[in-house]
PDB file of N, CA and C in Angstrom:
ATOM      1  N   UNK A   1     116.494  32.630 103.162  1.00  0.00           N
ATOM      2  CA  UNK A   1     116.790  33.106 104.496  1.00  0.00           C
ATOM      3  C   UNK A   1     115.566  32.960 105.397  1.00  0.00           C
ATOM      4  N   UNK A   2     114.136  33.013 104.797  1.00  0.00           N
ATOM      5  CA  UNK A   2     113.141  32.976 105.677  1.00  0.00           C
ATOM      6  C   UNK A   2     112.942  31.710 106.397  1.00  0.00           C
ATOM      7  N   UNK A   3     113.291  30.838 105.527  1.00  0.00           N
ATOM      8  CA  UNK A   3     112.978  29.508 105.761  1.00  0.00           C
ATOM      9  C   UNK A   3     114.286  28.531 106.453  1.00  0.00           C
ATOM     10  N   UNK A   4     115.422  29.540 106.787  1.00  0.00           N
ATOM     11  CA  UNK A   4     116.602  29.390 107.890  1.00  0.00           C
ATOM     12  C   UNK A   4     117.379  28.080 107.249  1.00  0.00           C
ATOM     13  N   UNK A   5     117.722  27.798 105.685  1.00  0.00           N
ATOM     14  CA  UNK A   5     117.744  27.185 104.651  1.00  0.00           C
ATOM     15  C   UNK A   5     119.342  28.023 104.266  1.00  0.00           C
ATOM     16  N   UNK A   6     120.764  26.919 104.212  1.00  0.00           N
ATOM     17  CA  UNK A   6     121.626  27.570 103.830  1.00  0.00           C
ATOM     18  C   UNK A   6     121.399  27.366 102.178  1.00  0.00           C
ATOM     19  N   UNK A   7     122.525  28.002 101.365  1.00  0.00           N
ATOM     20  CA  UNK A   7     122.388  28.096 100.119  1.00  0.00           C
ATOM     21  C   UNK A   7     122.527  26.465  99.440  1.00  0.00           C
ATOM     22  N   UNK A   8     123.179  25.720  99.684  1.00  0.00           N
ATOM     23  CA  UNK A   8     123.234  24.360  99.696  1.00  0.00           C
ATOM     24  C   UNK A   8     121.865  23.331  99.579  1.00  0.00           C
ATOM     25  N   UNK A   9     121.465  23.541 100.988  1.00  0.00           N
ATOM     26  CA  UNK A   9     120.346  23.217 100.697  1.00  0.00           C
ATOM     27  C   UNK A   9     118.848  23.573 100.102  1.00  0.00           C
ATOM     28  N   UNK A  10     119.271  24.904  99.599  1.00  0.00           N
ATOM     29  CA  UNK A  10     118.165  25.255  98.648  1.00  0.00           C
ATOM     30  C   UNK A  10     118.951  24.962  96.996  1.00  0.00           C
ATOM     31  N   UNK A  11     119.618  24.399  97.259  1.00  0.00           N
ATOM     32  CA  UNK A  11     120.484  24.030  95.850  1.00  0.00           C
ATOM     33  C   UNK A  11     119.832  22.200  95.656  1.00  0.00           C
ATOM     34  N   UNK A  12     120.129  21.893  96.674  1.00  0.00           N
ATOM     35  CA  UNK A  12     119.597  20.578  96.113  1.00  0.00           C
ATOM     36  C   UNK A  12     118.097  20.568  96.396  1.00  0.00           C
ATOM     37  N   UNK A  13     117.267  21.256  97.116  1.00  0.00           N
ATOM     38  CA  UNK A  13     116.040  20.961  96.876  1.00  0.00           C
ATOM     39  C   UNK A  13     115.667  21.532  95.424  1.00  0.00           C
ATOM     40  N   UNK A  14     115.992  22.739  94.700  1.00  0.00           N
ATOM     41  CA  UNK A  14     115.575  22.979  93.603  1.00  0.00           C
ATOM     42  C   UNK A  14     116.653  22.404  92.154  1.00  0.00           C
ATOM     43  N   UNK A  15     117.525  21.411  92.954  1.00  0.00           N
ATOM     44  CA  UNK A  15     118.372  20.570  91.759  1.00  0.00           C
ATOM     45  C   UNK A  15     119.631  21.176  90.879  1.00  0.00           C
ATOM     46  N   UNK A  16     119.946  22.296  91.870  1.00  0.00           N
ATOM     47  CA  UNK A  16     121.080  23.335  91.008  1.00  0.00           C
ATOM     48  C   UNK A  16     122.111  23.007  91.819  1.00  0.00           C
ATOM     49  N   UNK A  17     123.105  23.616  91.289  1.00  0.00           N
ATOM     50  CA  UNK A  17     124.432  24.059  91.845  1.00  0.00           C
ATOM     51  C   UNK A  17     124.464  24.777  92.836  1.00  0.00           C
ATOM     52  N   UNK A  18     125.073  25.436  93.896  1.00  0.00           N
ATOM     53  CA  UNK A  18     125.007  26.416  95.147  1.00  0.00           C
ATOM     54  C   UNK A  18     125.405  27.092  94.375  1.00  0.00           C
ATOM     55  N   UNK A  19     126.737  27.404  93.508  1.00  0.00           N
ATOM     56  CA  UNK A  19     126.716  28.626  92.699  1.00  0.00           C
ATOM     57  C   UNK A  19     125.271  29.419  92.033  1.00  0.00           C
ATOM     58  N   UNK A  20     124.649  27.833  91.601  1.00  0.00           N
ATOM     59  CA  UNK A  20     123.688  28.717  90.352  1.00  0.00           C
ATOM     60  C   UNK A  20     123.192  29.866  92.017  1.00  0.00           C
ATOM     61  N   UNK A  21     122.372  28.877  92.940  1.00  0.00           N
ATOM     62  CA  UNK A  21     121.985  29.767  93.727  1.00  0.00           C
ATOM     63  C   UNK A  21     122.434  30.883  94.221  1.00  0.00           C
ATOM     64  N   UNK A  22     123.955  31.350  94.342  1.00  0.00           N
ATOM     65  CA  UNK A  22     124.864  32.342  94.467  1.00  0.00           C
ATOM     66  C   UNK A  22     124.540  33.206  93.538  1.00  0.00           C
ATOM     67  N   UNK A  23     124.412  33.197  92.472  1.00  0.00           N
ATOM     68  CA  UNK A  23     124.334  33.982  91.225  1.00  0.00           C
ATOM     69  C   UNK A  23     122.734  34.645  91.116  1.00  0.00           C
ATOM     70  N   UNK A  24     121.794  33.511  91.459  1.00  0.00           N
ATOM     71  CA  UNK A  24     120.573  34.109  90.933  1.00  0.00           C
ATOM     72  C   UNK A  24     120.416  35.349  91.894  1.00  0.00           C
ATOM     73  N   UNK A  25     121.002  34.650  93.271  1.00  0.00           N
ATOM     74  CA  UNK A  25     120.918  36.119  94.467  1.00  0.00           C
ATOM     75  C   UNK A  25     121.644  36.989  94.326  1.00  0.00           C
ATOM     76  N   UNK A  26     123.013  36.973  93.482  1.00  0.00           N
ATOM     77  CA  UNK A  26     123.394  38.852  93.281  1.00  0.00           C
ATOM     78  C   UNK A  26     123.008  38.852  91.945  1.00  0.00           C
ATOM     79  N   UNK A  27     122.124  38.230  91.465  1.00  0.00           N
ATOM     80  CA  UNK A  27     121.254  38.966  90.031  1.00  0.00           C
ATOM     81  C   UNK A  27     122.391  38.487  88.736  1.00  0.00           C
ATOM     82  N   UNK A  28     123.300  37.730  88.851  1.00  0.00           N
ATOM     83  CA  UNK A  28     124.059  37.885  88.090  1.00  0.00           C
ATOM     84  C   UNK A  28     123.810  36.880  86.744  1.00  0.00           C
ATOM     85  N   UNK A  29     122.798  36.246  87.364  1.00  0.00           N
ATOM     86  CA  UNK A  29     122.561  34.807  86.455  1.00  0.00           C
ATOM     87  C   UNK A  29     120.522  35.010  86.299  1.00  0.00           C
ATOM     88  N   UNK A  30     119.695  34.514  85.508  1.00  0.00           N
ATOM     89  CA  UNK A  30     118.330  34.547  85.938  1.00  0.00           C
ATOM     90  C   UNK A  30     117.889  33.472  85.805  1.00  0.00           C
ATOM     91  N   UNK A  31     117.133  32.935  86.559  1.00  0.00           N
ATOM     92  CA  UNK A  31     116.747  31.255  86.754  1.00  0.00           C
ATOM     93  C   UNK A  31     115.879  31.022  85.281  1.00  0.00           C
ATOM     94  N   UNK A  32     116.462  29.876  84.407  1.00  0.00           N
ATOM     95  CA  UNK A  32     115.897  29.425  82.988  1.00  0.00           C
ATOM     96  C   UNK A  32     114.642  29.108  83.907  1.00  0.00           C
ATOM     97  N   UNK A  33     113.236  29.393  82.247  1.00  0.00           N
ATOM     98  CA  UNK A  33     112.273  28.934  82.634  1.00  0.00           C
ATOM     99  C   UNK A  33     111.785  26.954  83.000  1.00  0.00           C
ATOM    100  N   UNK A  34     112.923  26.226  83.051  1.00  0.00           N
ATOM    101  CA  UNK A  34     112.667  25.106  83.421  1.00  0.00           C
ATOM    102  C   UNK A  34     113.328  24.554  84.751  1.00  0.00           C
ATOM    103  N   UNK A  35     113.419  25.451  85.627  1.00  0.00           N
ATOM    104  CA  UNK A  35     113.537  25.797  87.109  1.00  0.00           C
ATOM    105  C   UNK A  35     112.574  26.523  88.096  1.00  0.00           C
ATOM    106  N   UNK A  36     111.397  27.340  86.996  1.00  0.00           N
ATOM    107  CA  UNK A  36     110.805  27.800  87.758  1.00  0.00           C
ATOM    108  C   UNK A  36     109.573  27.049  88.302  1.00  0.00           C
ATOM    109  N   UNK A  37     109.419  25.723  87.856  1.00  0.00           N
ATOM    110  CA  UNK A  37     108.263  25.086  88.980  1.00  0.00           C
ATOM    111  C   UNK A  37     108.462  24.698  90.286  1.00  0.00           C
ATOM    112  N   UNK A  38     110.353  24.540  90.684  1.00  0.00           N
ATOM    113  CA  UNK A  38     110.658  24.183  91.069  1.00  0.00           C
ATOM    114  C   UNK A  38     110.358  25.419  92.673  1.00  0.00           C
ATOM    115  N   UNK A  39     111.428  26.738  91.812  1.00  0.00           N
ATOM    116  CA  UNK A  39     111.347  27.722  92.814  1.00  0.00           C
ATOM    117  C   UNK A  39     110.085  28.460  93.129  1.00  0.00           C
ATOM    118  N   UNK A  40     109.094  27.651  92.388  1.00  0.00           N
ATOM    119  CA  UNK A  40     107.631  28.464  93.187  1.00  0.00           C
ATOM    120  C   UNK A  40     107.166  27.251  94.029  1.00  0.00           C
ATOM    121  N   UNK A  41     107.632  26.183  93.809  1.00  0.00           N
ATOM    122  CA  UNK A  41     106.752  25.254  94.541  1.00  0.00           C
ATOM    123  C   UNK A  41     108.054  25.764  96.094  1.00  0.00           C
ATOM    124  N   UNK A  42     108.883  25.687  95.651  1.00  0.00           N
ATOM    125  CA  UNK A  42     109.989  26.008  97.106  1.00  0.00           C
ATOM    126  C   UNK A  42     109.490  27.613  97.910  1.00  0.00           C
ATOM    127  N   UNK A  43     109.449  28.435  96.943  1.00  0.00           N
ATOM    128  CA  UNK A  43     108.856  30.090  97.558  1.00  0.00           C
ATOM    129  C   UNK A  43     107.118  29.713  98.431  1.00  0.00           C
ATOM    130  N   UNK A  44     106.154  28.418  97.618  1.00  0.00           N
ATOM    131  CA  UNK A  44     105.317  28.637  98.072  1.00  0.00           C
ATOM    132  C   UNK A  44     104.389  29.536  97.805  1.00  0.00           C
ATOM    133  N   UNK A  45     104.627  30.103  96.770  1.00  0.00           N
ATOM    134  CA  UNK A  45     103.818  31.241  95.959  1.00  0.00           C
ATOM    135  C   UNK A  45     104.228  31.443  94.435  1.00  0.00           C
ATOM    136  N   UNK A  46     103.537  32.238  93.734  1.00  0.00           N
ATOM    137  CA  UNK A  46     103.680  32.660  92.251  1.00  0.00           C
ATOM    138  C   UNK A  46     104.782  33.736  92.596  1.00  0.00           C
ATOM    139  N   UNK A  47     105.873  33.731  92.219  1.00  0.00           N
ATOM    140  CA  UNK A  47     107.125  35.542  92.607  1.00  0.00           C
ATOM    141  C   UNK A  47     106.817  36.685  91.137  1.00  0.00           C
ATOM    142  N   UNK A  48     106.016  36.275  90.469  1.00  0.00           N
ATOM    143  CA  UNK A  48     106.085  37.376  89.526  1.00  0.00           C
ATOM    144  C   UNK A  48     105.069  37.904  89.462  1.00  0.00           C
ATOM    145  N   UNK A  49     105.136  39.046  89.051  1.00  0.00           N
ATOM    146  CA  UNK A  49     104.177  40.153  88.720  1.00  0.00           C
ATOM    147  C   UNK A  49     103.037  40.409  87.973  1.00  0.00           C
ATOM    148  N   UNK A  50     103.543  39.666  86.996  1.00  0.00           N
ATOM    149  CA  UNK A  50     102.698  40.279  85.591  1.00  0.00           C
ATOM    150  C   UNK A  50     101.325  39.298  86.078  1.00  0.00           C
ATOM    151  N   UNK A  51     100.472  40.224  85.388  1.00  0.00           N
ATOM    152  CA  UNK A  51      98.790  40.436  85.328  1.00  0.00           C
ATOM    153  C   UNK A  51      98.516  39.107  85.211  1.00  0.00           C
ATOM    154  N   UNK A  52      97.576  38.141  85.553  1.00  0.00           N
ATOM    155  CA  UNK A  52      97.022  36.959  85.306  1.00  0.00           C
ATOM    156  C   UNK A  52      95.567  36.440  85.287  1.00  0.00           C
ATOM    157  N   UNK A  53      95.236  37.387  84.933  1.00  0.00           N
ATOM    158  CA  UNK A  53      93.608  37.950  84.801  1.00  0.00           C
ATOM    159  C   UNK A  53      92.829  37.239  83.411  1.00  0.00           C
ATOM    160  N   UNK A  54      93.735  37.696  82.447  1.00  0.00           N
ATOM    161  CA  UNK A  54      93.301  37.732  81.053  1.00  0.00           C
ATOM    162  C   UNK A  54      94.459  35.763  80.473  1.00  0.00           C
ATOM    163  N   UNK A  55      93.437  35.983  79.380  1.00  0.00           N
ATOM    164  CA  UNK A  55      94.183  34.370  78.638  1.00  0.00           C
ATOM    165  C   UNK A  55      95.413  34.410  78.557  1.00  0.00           C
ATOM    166  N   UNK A  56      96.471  35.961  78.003  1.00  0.00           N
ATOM    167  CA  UNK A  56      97.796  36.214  78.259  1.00  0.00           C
ATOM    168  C   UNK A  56      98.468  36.126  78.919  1.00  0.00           C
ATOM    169  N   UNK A  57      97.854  36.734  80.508  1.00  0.00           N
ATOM    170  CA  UNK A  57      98.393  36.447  81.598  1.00  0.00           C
ATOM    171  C   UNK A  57      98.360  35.390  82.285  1.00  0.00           C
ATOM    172  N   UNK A  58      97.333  33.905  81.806  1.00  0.00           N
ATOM    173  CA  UNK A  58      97.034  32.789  82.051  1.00  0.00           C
ATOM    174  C   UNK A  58      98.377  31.941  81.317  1.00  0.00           C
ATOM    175  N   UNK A  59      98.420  31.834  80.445  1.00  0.00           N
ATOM    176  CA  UNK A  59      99.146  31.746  78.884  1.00  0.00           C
ATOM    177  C   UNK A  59     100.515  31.424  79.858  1.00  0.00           C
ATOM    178  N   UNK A  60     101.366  32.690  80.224  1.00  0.00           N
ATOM    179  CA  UNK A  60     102.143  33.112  80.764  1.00  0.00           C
ATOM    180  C   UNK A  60     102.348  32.694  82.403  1.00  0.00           C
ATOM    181  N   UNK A  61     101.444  32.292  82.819  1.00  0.00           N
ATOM    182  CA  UNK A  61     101.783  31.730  84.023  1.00  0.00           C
ATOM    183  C   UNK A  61     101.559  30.258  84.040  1.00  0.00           C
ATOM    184  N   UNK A  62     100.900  29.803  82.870  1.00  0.00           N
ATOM    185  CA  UNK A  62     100.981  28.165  83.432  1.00  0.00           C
ATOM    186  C   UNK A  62     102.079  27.529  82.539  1.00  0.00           C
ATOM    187  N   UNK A  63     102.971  28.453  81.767  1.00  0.00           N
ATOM    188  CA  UNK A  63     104.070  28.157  81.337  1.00  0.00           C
ATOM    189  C   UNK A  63     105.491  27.991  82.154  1.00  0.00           C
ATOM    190  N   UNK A  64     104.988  28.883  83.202  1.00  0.00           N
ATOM    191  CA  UNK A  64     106.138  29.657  84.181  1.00  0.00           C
ATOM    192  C   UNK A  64     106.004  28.492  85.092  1.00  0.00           C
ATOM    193  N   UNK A  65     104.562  27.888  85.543  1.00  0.00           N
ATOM    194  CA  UNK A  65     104.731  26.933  86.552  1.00  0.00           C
ATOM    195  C   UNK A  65     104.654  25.648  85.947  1.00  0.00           C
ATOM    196  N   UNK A  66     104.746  25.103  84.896  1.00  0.00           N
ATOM    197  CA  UNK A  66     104.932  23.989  84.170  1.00  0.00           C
ATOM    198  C   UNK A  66     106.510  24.233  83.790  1.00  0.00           C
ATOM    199  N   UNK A  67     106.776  25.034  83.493  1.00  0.00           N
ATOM    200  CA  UNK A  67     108.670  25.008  83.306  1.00  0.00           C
ATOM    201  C   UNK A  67     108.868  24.948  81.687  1.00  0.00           C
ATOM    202  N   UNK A  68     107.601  25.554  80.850  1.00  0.00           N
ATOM    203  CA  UNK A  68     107.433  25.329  79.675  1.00  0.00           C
ATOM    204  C   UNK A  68     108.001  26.210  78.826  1.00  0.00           C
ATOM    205  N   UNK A  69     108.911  26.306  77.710  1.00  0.00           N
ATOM    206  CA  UNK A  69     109.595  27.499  76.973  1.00  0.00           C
ATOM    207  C   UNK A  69     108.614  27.981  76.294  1.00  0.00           C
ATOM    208  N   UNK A  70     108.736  28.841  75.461  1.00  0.00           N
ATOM    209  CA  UNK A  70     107.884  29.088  74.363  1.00  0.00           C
ATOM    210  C   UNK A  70     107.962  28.098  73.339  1.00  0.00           C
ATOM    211  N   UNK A  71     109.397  27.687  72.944  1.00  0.00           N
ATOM    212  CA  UNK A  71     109.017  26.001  71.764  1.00  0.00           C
ATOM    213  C   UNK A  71     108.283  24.810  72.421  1.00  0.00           C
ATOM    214  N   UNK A  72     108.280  24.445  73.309  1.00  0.00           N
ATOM    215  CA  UNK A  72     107.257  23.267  73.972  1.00  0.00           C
ATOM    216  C   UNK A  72     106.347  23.985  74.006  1.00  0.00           C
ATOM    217  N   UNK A  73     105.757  25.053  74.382  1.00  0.00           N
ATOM    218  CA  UNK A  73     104.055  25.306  74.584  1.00  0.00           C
ATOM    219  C   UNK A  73     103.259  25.663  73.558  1.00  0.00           C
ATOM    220  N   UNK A  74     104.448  26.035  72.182  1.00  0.00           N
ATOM    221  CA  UNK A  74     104.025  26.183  70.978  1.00  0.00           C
ATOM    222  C   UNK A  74     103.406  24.556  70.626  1.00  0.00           C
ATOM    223  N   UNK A  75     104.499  23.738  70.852  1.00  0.00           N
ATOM    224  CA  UNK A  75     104.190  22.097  70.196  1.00  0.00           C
ATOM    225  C   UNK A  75     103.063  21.799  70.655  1.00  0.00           C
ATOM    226  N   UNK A  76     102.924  22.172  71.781  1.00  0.00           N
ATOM    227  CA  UNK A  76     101.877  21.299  72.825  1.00  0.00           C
ATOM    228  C   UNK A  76     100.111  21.957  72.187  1.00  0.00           C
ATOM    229  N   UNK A  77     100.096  23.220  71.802  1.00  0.00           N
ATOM    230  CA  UNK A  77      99.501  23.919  71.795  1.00  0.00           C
ATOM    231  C   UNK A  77      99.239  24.060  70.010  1.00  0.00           C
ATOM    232  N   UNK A  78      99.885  23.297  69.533  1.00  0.00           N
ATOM    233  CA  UNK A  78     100.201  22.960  68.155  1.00  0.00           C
ATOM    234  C   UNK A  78      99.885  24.233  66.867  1.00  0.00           C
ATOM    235  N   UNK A  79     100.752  25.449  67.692  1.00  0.00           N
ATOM    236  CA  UNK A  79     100.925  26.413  67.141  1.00  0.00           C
ATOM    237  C   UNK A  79     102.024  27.011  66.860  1.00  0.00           C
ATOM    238  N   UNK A  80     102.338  27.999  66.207  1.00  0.00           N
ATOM    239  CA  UNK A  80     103.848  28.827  65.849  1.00  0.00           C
ATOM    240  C   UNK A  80     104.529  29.014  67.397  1.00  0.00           C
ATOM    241  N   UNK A  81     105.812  29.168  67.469  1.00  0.00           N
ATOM    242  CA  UNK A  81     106.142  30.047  68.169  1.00  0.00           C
ATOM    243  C   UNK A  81     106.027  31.474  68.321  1.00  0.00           C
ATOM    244  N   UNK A  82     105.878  32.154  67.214  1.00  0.00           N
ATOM    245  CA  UNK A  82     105.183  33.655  67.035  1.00  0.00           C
ATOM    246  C   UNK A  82     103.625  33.938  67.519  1.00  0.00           C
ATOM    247  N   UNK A  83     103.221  32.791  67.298  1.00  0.00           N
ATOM    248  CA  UNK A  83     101.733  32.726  67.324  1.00  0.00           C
ATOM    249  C   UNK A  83     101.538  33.327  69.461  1.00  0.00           C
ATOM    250  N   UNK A  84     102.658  32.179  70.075  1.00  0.00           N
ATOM    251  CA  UNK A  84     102.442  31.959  71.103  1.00  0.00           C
ATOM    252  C   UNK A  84     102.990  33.634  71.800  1.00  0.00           C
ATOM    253  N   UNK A  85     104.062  34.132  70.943  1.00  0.00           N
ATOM    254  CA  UNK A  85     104.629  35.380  71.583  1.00  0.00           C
ATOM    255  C   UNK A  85     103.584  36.238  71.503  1.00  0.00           C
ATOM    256  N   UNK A  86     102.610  36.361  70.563  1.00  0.00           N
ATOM    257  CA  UNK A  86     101.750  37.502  70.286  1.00  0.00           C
ATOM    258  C   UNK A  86     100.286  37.198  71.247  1.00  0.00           C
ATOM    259  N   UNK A  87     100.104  35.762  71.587  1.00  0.00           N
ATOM    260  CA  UNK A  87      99.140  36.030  72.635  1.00  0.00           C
ATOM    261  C   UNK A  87      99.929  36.363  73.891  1.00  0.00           C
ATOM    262  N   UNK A  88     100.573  35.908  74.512  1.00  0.00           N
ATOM    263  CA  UNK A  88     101.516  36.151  76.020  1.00  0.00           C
ATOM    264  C   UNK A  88     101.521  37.856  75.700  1.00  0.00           C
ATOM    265  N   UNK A  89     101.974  38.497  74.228  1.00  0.00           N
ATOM    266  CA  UNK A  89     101.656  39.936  74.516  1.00  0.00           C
ATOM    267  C   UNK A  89     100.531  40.835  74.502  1.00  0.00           C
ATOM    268  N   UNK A  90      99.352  40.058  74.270  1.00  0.00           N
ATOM    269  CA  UNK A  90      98.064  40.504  74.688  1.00  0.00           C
ATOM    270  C   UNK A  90      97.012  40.011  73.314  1.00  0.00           C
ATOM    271  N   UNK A  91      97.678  39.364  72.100  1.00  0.00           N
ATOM    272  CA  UNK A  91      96.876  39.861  71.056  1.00  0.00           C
ATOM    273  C   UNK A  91      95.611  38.469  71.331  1.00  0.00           C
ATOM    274  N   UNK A  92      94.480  38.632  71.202  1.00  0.00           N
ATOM    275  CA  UNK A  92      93.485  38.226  71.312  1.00  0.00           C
ATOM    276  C   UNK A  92      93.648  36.527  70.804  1.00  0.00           C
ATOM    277  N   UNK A  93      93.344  35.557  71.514  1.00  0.00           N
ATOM    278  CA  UNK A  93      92.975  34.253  71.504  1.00  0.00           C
ATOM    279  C   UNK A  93      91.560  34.201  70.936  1.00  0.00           C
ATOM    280  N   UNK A  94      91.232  34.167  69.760  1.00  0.00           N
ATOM    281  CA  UNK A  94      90.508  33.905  68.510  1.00  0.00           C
ATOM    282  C   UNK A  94      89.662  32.040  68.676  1.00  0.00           C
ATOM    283  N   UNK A  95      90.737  31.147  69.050  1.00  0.00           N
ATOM    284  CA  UNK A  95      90.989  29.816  68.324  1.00  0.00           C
ATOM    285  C   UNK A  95      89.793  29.524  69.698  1.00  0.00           C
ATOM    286  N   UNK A  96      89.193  28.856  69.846  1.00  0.00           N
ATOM    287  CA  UNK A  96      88.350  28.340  70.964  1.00  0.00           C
ATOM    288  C   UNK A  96      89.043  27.192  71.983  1.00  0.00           C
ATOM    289  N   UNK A  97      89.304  26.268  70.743  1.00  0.00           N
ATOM    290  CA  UNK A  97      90.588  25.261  71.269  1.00  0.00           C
ATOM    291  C   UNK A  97      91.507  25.095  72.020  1.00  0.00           C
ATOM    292  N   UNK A  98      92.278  26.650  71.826  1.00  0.00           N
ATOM    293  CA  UNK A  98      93.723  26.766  72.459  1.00  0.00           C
ATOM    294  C   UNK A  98      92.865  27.748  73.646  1.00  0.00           C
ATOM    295  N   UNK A  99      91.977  28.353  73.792  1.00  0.00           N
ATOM    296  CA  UNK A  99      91.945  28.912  74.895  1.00  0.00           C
ATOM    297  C   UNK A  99      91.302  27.954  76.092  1.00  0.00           C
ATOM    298  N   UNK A 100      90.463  26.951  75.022  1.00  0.00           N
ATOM    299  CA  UNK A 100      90.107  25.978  76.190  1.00  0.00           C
ATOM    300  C   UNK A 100      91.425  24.817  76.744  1.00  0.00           C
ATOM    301  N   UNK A 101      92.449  24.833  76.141  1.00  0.00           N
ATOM    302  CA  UNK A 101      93.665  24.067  76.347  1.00  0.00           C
ATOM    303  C   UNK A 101      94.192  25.039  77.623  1.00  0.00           C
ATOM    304  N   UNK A 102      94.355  26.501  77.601  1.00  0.00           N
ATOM    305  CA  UNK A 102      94.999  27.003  78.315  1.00  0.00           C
ATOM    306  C   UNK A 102      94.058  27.241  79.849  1.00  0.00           C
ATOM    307  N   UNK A 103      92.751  27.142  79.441  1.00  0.00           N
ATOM    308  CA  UNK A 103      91.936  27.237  80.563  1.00  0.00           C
ATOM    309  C   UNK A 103      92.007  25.822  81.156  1.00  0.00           C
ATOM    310  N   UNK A 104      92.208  25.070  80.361  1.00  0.00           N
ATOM    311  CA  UNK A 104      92.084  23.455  81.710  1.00  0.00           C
ATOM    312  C   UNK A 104      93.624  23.784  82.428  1.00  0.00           C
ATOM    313  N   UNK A 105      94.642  24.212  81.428  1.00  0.00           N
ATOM    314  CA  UNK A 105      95.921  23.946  82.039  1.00  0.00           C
ATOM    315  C   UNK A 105      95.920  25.009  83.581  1.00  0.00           C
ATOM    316  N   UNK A 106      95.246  26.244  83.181  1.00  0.00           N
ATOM    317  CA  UNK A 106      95.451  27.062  84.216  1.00  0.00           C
ATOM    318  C   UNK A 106      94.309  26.355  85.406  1.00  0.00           C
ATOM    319  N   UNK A 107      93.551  25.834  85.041  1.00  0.00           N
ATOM    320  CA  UNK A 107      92.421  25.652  86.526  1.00  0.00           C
ATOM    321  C   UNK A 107      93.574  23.985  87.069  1.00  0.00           C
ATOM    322  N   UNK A 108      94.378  23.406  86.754  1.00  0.00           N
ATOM    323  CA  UNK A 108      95.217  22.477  87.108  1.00  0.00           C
ATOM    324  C   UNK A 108      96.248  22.817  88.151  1.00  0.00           C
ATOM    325  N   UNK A 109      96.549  24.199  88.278  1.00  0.00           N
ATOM    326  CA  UNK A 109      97.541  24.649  88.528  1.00  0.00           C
ATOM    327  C   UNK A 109      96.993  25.148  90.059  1.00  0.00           C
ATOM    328  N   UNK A 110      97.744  24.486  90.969  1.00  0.00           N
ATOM    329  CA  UNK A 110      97.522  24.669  92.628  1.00  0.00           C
ATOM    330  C   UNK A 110      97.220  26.006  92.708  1.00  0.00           C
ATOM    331  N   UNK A 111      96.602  26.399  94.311  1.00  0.00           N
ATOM    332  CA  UNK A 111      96.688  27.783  94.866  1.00  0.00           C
ATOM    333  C   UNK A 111      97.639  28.299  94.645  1.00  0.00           C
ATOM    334  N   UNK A 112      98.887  27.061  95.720  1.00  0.00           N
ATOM    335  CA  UNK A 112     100.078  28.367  95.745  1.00  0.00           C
ATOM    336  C   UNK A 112     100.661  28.401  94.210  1.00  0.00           C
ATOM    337  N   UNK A 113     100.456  28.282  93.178  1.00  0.00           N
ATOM    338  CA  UNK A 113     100.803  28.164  92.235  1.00  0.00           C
ATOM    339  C   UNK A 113     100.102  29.435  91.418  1.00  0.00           C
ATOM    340  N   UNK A 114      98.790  30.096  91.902  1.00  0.00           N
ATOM    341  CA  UNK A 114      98.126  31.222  91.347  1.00  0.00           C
ATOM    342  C   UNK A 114      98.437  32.093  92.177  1.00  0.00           C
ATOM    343  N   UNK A 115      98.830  32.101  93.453  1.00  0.00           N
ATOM    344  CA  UNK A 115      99.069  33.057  94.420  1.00  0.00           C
ATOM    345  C   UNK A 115     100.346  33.947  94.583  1.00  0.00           C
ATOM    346  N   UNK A 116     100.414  35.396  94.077  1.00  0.00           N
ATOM    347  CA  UNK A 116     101.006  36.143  93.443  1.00  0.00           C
ATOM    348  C   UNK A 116     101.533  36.598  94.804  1.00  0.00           C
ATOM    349  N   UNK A 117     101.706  36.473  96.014  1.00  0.00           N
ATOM    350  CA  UNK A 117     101.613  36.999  97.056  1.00  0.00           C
ATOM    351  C   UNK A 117     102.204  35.851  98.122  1.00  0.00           C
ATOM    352  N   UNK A 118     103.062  36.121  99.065  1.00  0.00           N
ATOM    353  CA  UNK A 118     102.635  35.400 100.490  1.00  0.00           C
ATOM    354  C   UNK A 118     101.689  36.042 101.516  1.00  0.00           C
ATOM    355  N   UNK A 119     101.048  34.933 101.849  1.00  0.00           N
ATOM    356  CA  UNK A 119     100.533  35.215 103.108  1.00  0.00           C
ATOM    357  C   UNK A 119     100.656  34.604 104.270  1.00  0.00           C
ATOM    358  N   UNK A 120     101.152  35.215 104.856  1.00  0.00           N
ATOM    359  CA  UNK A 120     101.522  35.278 106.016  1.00  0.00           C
ATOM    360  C   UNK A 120     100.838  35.383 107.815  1.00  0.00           C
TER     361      UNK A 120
END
């Protein structure tokens, strides 16, 4: 609505259906994580919340703006999928490797892509 954008055409700029877009707006549906590079590069900002301070919260956001599940960032990252749930929930990045993997991936990742906020 800000951007004076009917539902249509925020359907084909982010490659969905106008339904999907119908749905994600009465909450009824939640956008899979391989849509969301799409709708932050369209919002122009990061829309979520969680902390991005720490390797977890790094972890967790350059997954969100790469469109990466937890099984691809496990492969990529050439670790468990458990492995990957227990750092995203805080448990300490040990490996030097994978934190320097997640630190190039996160310094790759645009402003509006770290920017938790609009500004306006």
């Amino acid at each position: 609505m800000d951007k004076g954008l009917l539902q249509k055409e925020v359907a084909e700029i982010i490659n969905v259906s106008e339904d999907t877009i119908t749905y994600w707006e009465n909450g009824r549906f939640v956008p899979q994580i391989q849509y969301y590079p799409a709708i932050i590069s369209f919002l122009g900002y990061y829309p979520f919340t969680h902390e991005t301070e720490s390797m977890a919260g790094k972890l967790r956001q350059v997954r969100y703006c790469t469109g990466l599940n937890i099984a691809k960032c496990a492969q990529l990252l050439g670790i468990d999928i458990d492995t990957v749930k227990r750092y995203e929930a805080g448990r300490p990045i040990r490996t030097v490797a994978i934190k320097s993997i997640i630190h190039k991936m996160w310094l790759e990742l645009s402003k509006s892509q770290k920017t938790q906020y609009r500004q306006d």
